[in-house]
C-alpha atoms as a PDB file:
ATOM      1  CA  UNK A   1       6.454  14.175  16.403  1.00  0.00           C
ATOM      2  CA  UNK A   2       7.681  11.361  14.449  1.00  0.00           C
ATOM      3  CA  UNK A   3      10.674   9.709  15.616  1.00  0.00           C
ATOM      4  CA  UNK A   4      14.032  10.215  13.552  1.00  0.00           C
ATOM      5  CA  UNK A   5      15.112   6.510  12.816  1.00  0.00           C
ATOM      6  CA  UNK A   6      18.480   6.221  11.556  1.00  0.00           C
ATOM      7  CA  UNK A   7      19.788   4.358   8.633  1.00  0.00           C
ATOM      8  CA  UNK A   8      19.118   1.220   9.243  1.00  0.00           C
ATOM      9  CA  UNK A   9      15.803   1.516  10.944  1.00  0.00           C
ATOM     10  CA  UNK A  10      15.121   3.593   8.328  1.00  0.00           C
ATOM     11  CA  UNK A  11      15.141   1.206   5.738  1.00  0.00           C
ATOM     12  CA  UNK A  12      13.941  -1.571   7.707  1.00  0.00           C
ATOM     13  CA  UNK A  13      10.441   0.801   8.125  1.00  0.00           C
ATOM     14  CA  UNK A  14      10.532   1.237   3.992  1.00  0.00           C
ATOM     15  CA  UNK A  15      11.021  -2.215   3.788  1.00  0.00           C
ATOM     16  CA  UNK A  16       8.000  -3.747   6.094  1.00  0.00           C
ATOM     17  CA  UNK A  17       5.725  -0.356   4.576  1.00  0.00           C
ATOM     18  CA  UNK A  18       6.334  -1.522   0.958  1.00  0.00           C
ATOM     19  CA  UNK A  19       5.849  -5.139   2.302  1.00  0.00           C
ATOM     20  CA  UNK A  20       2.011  -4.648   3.737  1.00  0.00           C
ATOM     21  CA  UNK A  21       1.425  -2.690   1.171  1.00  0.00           C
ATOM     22  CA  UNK A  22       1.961  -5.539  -1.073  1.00  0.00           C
ATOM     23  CA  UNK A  23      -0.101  -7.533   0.564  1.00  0.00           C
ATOM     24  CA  UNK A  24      -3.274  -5.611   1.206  1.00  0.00           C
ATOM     25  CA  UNK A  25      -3.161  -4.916  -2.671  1.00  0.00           C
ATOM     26  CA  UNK A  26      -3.455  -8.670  -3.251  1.00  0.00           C
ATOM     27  CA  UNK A  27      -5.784  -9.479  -0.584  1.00  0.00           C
ATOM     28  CA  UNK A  28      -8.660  -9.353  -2.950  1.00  0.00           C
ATOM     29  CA  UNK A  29      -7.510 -12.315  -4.170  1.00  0.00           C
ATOM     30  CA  UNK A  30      -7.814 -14.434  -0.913  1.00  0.00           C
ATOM     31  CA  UNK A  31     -11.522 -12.820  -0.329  1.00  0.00           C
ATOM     32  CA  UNK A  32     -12.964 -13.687  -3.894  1.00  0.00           C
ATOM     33  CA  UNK A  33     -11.392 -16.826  -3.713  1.00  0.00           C
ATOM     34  CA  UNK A  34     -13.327 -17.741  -0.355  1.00  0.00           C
ATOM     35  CA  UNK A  35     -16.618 -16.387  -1.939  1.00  0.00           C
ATOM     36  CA  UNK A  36     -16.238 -18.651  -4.496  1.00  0.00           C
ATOM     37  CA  UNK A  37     -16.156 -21.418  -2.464  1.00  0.00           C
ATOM     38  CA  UNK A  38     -19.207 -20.604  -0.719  1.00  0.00           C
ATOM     39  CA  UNK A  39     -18.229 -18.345   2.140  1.00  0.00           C
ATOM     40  CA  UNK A  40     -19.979 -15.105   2.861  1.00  0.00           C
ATOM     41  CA  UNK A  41     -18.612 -11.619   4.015  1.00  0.00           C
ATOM     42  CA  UNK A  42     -19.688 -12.372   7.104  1.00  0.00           C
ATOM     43  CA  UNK A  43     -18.339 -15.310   7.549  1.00  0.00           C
ATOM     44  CA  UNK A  44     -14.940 -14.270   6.121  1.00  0.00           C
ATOM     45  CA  UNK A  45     -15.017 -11.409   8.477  1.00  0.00           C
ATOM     46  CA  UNK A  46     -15.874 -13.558  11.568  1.00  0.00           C
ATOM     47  CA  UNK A  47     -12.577 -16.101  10.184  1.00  0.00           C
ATOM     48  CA  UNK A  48     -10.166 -12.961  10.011  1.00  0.00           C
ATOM     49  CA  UNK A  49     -11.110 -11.595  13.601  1.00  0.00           C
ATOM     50  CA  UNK A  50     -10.969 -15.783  15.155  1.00  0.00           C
ATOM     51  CA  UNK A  51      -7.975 -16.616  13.643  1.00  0.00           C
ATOM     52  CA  UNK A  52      -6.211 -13.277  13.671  1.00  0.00           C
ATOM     53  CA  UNK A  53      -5.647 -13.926  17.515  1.00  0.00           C
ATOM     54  CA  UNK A  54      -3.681 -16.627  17.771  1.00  0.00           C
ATOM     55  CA  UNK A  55      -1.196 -15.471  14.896  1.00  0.00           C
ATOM     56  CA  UNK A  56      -1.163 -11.830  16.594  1.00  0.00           C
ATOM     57  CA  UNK A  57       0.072 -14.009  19.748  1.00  0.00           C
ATOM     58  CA  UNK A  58       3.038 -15.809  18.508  1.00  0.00           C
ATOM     59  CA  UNK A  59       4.188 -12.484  16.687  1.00  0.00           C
ATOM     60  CA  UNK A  60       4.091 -10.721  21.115  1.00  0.00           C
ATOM     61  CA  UNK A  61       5.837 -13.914  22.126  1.00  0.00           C
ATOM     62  CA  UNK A  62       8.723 -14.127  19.323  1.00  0.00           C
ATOM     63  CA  UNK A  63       8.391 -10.428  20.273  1.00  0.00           C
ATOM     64  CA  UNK A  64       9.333 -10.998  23.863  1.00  0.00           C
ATOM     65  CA  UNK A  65       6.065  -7.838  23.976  1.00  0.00           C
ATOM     66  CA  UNK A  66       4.017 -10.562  26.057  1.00  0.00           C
ATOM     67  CA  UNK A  67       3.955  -8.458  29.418  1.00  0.00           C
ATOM     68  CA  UNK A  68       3.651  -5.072  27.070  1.00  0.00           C
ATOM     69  CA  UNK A  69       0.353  -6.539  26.235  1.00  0.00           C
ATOM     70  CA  UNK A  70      -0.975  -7.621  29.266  1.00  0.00           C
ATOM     71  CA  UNK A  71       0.116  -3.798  31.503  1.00  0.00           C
ATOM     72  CA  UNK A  72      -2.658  -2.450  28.072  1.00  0.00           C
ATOM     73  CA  UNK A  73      -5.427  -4.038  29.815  1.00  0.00           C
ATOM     74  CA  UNK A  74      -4.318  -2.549  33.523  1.00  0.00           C
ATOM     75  CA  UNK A  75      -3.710   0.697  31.831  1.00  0.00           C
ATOM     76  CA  UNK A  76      -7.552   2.017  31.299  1.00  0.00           C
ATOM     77  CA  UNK A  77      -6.644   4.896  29.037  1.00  0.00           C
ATOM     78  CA  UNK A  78      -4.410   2.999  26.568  1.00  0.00           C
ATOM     79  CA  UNK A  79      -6.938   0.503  26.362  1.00  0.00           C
ATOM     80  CA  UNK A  80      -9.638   3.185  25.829  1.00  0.00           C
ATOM     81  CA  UNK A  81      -7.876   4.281  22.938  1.00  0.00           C
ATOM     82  CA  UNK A  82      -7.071   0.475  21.245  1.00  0.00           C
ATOM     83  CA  UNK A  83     -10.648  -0.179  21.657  1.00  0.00           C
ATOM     84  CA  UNK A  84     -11.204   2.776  19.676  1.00  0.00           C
ATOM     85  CA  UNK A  85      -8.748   1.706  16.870  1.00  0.00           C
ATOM     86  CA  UNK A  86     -10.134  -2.079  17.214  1.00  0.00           C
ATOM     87  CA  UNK A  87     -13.705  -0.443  16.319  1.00  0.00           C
ATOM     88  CA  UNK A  88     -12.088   1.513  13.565  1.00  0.00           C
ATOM     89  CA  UNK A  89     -10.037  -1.679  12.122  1.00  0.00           C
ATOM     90  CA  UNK A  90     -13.349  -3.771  12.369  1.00  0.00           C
ATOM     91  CA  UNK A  91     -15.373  -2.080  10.982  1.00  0.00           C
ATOM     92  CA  UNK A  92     -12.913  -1.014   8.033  1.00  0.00           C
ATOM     93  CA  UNK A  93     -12.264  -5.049   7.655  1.00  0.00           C
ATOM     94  CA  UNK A  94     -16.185  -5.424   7.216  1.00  0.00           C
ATOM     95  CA  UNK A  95     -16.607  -3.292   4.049  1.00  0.00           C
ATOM     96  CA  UNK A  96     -13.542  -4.074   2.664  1.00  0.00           C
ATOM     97  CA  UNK A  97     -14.307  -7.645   2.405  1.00  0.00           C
ATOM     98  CA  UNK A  98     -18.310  -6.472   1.841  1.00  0.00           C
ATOM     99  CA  UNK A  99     -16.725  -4.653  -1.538  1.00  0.00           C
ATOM    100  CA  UNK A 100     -14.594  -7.280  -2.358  1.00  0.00           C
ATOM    101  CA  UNK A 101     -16.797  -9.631  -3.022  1.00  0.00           C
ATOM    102  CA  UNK A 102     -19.614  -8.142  -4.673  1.00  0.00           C
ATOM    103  CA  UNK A 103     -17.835  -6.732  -7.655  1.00  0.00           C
ATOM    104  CA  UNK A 104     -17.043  -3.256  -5.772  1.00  0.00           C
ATOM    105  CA  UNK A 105     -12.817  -3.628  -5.588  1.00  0.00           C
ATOM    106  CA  UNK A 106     -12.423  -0.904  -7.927  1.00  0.00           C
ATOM    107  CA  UNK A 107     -14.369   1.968  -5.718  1.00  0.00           C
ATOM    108  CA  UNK A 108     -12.151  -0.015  -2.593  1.00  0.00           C
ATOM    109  CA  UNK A 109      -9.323   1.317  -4.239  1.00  0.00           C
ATOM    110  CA  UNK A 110     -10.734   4.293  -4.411  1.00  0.00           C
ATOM    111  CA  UNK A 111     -10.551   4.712  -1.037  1.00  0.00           C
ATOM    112  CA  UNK A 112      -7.265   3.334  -0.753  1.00  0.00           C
ATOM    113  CA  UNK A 113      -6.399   5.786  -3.173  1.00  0.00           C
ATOM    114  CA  UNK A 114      -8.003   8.711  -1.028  1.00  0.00           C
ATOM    115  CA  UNK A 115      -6.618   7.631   2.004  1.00  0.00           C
ATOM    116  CA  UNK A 116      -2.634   9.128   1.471  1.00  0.00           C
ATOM    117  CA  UNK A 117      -4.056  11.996   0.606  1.00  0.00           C
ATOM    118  CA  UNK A 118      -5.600  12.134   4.174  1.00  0.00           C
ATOM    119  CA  UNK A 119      -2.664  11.038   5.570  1.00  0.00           C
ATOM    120  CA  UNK A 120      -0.987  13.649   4.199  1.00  0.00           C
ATOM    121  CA  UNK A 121      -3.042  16.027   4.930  1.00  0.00           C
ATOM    122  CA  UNK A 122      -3.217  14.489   9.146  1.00  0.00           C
ATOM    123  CA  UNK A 123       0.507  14.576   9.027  1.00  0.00           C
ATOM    124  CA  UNK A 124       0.687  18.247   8.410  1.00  0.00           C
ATOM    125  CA  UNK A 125      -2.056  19.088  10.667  1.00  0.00           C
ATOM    126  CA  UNK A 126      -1.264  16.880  13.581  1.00  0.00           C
ATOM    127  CA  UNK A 127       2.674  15.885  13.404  1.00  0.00           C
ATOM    128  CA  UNK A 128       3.926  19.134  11.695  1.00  0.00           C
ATOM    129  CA  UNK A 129       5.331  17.126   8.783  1.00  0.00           C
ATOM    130  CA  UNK A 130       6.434  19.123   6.192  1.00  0.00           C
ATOM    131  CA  UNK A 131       6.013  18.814   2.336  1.00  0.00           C
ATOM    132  CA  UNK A 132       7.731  20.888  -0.346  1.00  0.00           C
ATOM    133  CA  UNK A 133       6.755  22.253  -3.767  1.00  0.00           C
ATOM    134  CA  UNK A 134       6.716  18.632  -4.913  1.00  0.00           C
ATOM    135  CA  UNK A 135       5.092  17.099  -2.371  1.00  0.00           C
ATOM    136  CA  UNK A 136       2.138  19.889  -2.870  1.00  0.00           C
ATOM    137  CA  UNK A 137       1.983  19.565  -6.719  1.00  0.00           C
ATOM    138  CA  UNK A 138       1.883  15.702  -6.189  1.00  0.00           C
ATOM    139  CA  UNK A 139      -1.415  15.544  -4.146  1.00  0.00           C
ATOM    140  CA  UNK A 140      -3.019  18.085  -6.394  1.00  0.00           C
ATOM    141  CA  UNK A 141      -2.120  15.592  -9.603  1.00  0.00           C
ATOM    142  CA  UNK A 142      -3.607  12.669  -7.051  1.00  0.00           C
ATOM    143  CA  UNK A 143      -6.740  14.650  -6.150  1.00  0.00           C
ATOM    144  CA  UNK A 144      -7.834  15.141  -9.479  1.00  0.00           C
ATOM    145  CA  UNK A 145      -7.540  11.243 -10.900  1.00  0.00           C
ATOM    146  CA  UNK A 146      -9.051  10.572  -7.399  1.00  0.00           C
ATOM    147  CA  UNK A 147     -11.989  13.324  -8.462  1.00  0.00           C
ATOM    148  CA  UNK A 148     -12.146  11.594 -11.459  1.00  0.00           C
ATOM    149  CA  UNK A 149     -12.779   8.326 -10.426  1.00  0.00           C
ATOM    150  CA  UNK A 150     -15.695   9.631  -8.188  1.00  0.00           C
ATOM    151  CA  UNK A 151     -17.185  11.075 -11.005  1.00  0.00           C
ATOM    152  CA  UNK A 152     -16.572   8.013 -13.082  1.00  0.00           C
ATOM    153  CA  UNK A 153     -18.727   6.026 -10.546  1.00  0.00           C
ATOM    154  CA  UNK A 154     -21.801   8.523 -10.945  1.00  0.00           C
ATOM    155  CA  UNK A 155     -22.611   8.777  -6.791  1.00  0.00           C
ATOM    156  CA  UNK A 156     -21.121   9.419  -3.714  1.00  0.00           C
ATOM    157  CA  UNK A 157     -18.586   6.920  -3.460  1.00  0.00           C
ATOM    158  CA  UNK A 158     -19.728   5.704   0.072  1.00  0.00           C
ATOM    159  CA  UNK A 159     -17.755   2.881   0.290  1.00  0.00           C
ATOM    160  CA  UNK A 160     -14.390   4.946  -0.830  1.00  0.00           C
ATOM    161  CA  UNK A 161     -14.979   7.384   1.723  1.00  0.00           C
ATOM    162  CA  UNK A 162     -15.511   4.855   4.522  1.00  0.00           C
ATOM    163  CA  UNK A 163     -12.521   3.569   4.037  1.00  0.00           C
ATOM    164  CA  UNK A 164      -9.973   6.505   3.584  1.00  0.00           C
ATOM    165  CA  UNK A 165     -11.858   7.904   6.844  1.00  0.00           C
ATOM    166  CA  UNK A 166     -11.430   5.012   8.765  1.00  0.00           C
ATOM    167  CA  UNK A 167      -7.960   3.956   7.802  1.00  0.00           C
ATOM    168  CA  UNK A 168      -6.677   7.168   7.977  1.00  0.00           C
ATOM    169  CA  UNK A 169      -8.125   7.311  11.774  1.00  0.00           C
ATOM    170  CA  UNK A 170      -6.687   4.141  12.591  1.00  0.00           C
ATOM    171  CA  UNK A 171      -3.312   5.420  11.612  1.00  0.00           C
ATOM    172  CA  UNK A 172      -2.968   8.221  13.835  1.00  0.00           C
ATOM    173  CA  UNK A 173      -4.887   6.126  16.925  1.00  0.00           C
ATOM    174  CA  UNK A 174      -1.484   3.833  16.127  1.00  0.00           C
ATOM    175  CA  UNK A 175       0.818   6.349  15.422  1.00  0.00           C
ATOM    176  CA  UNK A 176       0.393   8.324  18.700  1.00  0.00           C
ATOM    177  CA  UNK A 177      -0.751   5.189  21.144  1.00  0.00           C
ATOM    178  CA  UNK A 178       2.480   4.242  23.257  1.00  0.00           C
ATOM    179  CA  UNK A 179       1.887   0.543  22.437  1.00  0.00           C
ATOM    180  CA  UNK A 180       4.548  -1.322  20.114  1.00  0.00           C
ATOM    181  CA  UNK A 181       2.915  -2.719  17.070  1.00  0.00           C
ATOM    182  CA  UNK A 182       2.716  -6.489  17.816  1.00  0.00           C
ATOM    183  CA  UNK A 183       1.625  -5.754  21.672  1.00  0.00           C
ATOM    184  CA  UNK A 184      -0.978  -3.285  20.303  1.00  0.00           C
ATOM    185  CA  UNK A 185      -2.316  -5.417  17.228  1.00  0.00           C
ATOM    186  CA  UNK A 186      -2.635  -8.472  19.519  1.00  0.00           C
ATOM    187  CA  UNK A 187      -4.867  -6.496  21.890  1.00  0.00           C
ATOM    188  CA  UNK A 188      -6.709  -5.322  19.160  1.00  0.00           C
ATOM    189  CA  UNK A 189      -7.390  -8.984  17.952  1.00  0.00           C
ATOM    190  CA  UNK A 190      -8.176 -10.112  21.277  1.00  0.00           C
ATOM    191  CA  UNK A 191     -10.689  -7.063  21.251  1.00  0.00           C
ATOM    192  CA  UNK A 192     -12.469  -8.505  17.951  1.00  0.00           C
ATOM    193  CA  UNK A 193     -12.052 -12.069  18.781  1.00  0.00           C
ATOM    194  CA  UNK A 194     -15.065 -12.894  20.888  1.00  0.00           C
ATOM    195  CA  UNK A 195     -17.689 -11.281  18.868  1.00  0.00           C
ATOM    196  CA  UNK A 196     -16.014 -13.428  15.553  1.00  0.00           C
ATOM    197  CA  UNK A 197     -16.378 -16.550  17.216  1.00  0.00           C
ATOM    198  CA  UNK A 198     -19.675 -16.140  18.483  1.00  0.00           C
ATOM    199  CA  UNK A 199     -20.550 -15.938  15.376  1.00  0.00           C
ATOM    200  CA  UNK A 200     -18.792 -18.495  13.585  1.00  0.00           C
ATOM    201  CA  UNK A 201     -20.287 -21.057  16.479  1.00  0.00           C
ATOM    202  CA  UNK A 202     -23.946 -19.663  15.425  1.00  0.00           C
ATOM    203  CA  UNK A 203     -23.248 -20.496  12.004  1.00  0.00           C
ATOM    204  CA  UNK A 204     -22.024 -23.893  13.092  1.00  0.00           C
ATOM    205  CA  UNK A 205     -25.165 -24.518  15.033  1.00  0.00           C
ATOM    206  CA  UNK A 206     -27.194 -23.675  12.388  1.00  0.00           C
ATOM    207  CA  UNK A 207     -26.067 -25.093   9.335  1.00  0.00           C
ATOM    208  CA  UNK A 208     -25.275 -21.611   7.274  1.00  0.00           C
ATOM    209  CA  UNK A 209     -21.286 -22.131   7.882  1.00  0.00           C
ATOM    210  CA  UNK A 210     -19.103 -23.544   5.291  1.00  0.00           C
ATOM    211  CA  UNK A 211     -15.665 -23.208   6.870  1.00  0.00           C
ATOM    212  CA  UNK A 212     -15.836 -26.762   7.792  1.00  0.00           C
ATOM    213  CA  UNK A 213     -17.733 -28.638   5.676  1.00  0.00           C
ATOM    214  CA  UNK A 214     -14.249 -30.313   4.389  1.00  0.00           C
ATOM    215  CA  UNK A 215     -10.221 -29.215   5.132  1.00  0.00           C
ATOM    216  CA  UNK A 216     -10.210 -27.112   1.711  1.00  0.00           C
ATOM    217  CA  UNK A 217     -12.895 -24.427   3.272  1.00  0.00           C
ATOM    218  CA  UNK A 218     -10.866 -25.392   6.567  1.00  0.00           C
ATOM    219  CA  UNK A 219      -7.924 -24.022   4.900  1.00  0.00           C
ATOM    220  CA  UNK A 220      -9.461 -21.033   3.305  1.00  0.00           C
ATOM    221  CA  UNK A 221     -10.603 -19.892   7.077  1.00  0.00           C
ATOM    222  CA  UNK A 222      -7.367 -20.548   8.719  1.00  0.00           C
ATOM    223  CA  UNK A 223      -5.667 -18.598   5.932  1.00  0.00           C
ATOM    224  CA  UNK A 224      -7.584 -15.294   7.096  1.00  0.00           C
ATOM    225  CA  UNK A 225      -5.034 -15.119  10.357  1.00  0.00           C
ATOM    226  CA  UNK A 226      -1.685 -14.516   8.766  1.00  0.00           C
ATOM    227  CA  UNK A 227      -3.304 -12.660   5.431  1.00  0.00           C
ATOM    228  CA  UNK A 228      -5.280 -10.304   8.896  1.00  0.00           C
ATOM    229  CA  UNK A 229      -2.171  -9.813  11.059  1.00  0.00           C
ATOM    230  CA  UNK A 230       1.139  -9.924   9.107  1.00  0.00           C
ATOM    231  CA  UNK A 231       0.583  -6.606   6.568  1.00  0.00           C
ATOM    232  CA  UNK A 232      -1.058  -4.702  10.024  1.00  0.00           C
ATOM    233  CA  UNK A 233       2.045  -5.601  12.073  1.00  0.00           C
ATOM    234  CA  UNK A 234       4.672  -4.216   9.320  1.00  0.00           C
ATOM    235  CA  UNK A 235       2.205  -1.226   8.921  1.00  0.00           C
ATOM    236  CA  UNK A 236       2.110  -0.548  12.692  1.00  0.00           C
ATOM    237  CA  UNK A 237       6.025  -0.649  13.082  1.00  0.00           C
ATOM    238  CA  UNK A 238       6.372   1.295   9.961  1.00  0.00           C
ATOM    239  CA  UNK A 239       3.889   3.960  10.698  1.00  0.00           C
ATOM    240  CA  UNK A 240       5.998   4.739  14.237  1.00  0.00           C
ATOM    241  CA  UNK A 241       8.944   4.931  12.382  1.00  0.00           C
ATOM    242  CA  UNK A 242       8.435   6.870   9.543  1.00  0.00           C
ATOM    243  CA  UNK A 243       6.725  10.055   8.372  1.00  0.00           C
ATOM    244  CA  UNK A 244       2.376   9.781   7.923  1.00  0.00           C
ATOM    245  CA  UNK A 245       3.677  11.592   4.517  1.00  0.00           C
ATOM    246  CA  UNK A 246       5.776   9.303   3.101  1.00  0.00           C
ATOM    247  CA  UNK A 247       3.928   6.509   4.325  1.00  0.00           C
ATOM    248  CA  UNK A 248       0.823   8.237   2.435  1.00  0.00           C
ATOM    249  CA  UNK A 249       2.643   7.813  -0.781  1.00  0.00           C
ATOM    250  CA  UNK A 250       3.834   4.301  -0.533  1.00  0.00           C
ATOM    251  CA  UNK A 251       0.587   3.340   0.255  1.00  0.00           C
ATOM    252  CA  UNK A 252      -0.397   4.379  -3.621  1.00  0.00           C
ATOM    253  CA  UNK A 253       0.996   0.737  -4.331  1.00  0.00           C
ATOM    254  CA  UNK A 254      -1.984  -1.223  -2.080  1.00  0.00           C
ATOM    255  CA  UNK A 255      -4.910   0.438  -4.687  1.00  0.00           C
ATOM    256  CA  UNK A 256      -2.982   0.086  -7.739  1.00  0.00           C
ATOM    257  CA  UNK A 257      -2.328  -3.837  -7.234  1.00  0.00           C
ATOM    258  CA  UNK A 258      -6.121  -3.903  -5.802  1.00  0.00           C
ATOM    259  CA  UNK A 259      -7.377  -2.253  -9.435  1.00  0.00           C
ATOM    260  CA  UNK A 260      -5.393  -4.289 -11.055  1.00  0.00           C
ATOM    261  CA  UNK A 261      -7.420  -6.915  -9.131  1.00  0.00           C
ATOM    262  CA  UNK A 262     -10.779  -6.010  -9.758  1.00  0.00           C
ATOM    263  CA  UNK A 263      -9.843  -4.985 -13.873  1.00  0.00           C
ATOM    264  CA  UNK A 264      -9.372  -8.898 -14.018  1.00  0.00           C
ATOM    265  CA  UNK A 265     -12.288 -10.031 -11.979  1.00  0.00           C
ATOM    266  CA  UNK A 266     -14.384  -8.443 -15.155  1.00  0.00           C
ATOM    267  CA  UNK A 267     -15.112  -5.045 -12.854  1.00  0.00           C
ATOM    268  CA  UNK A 268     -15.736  -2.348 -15.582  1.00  0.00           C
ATOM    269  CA  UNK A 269     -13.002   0.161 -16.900  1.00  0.00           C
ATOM    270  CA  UNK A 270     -14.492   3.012 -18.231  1.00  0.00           C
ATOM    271  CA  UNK A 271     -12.210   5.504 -20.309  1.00  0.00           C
ATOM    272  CA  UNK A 272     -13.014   8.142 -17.084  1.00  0.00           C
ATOM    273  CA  UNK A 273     -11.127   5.538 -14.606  1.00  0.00           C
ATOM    274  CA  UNK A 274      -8.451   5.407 -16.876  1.00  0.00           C
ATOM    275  CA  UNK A 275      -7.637   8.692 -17.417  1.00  0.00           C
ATOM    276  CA  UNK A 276      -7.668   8.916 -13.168  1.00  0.00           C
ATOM    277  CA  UNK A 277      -5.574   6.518 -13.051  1.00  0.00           C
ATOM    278  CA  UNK A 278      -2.739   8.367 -15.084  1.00  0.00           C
ATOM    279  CA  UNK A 279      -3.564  11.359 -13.216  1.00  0.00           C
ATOM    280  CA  UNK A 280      -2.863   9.419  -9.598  1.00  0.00           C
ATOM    281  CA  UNK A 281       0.582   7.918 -11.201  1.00  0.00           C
ATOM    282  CA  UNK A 282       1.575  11.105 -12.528  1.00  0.00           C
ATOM    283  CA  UNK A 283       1.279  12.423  -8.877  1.00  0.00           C
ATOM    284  CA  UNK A 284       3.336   9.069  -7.481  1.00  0.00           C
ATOM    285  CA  UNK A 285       6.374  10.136 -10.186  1.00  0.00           C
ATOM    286  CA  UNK A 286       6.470  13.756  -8.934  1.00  0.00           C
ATOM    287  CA  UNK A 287       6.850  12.711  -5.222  1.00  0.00           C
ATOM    288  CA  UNK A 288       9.422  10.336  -6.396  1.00  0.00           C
ATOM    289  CA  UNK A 289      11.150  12.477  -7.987  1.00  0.00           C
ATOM    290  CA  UNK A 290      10.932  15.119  -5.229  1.00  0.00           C
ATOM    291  CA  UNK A 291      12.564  12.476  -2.948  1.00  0.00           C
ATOM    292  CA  UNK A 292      15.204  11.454  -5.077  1.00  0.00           C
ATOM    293  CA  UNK A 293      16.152  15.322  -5.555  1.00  0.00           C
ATOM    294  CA  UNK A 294      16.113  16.112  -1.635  1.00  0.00           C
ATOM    295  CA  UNK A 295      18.350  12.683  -0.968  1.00  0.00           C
ATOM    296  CA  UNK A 296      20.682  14.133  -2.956  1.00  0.00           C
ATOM    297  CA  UNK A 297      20.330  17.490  -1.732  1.00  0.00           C
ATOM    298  CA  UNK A 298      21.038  16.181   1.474  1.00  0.00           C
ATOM    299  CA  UNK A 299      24.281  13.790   0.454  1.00  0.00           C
ATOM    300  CA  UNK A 300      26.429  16.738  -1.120  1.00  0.00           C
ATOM    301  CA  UNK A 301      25.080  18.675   2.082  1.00  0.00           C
ATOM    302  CA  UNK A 302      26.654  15.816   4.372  1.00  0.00           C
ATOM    303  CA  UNK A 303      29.910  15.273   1.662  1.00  0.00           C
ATOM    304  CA  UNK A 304      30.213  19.478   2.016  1.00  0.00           C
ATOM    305  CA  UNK A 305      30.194  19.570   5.937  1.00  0.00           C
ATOM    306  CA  UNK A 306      32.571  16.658   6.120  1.00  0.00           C
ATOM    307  CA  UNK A 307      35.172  17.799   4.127  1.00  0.00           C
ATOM    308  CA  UNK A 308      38.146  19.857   6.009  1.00  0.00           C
ATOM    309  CA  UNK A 309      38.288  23.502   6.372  1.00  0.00           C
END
């Protein structure tokens, strides 16, 4: 069951979930711009898994999670089940950044788009979450622009699917895994890192590297560390904090800003996208205004039981 935060924590979770979502949305941005400069997915990929370590570190030490981290790797199950997610997150950071650089962002948001649905859909089945008339009327509004765009793309849209599935996996792997988020995500890194840096050596060795052929590329490489860790860390604390539901919905903010994105990398609009894309933000405003209604619901609820009989 998810935990029942109170005020405070409460907002601090909203806070650091609107926060990551921010940044995934604009971390197309960081990936074409590496491209650009010569880097391939691969090689971004291998960056974000080196230099995600250390950053994941000083996060477990400000923290004060340093010995949480280290009882993971004594503690076979746990560990069993963060390898698990660290497959799931690796993988997920592969095609992402695969899509993002060869003109696919807009069928990446599709997945990103997909994915609250699934959350959704986990938190009922899993958590016993529970969602009300709104709630139910704003996934079917979101399933249909999400149909839409599917159609729009004229295939299976592999890559969407991928990444809803996966994310959406990852989630509950976090959500139910008695690790807090920075101990967790630093194992996770520490999971990835030797396979990144293998491979970033090979491409030394051999001359196919760019990350330091001068401190501009140096830059661009280093940069993959904080873009990697800091939106996972607010989405790990969040996602122990607060419903898989809610969360779901927020998460509609991370696909918008990446369509936005690929719109103005020259990716192509068709009137069928569009229309989806009303559809999906028509099903955002009726959760919105579901929650607004309920808050209220609940504050002349609290104002009634206070006052004196």
């Amino acid at each position: 069951m998810t935990p029942s935060p109170g005020p405070d924590q409460g907002r601090a979770a909203l806070a650091s979930a609107f926060g990551c979502y921010v940044m995934w949305g604009l971390m197309p941005l960081l990936f074409m711009g590496q491209h650009a400069a010569g880097f391939d997915a691969l090689e971004i990929l291998a960056h974000r898994t080196v230099w995600a370590a250390p950053v994941a570190l000083l996060l477990v030490l400000a923290a004060r999670q340093g010995g949480q981290a280290a009882a993971v790797f004594r503690d076979g199950r746990t560990l069993g089940w963060l390898a698990l997610s660290t497959l799931l997150i690796g993988t997920n950071w592969g095609v992402y950044v695969w899509a993002t650089t060869h003109q696919a962002t807009l069928e990446a948001s599709l997945g990103y788009y997909l994915n609250p649905l699934l959350n959704m859909v986990v938190g009922l089945w899993l958590f016993r979450e529970r969602m009300d008339r709104f709630g139910w009327a704003a996934v079917a509004l979101a399933a249909v622009g999400v149909l839409l765009q599917a159609l729009a793309l004229g295939r299976p849209p592999w890559i969407s699917i991928f990444l809803a599935v996966s994310f959406a996996s990852y989630g509950v792997i976090r959500k139910r895994v008695p690790v807090e988020a920075q101990a967790g995500l630093l194992v996770e890194c520490l999971l990835l890192a030797p396979f990144g840096l293998l491979w970033v050596i090979w491409l030394a060795q051999t001359g196919q590297g760019v990350a330091f052929d001068d401190p501009v590329h140096a830059l661009w490489a280093v940069a993959n560390g904080p873009a990697t860790v800091l939106p996972l860390a607010l989405f790990a604390w969040a996602a122990r904090r607060m419903p898989l539901s809610t969360l779901g919905f927020i998460q509609f903010l991370a696909p918008t800003l990446q369509f936005a994105v690929g719109v103005m990398a020259g990716e192509a609009l068709t009137p069928l996208r569009a229309i989806s894309f009303v559809f999906i933000w028509s099903g955002a405003a009726v959760f919105a205004l579901g929650a607004v209604l309920r808050h209220r619901a609940e504050r002349r609820a609290l104002a009634a039981s206070a006052e004196p009989i």
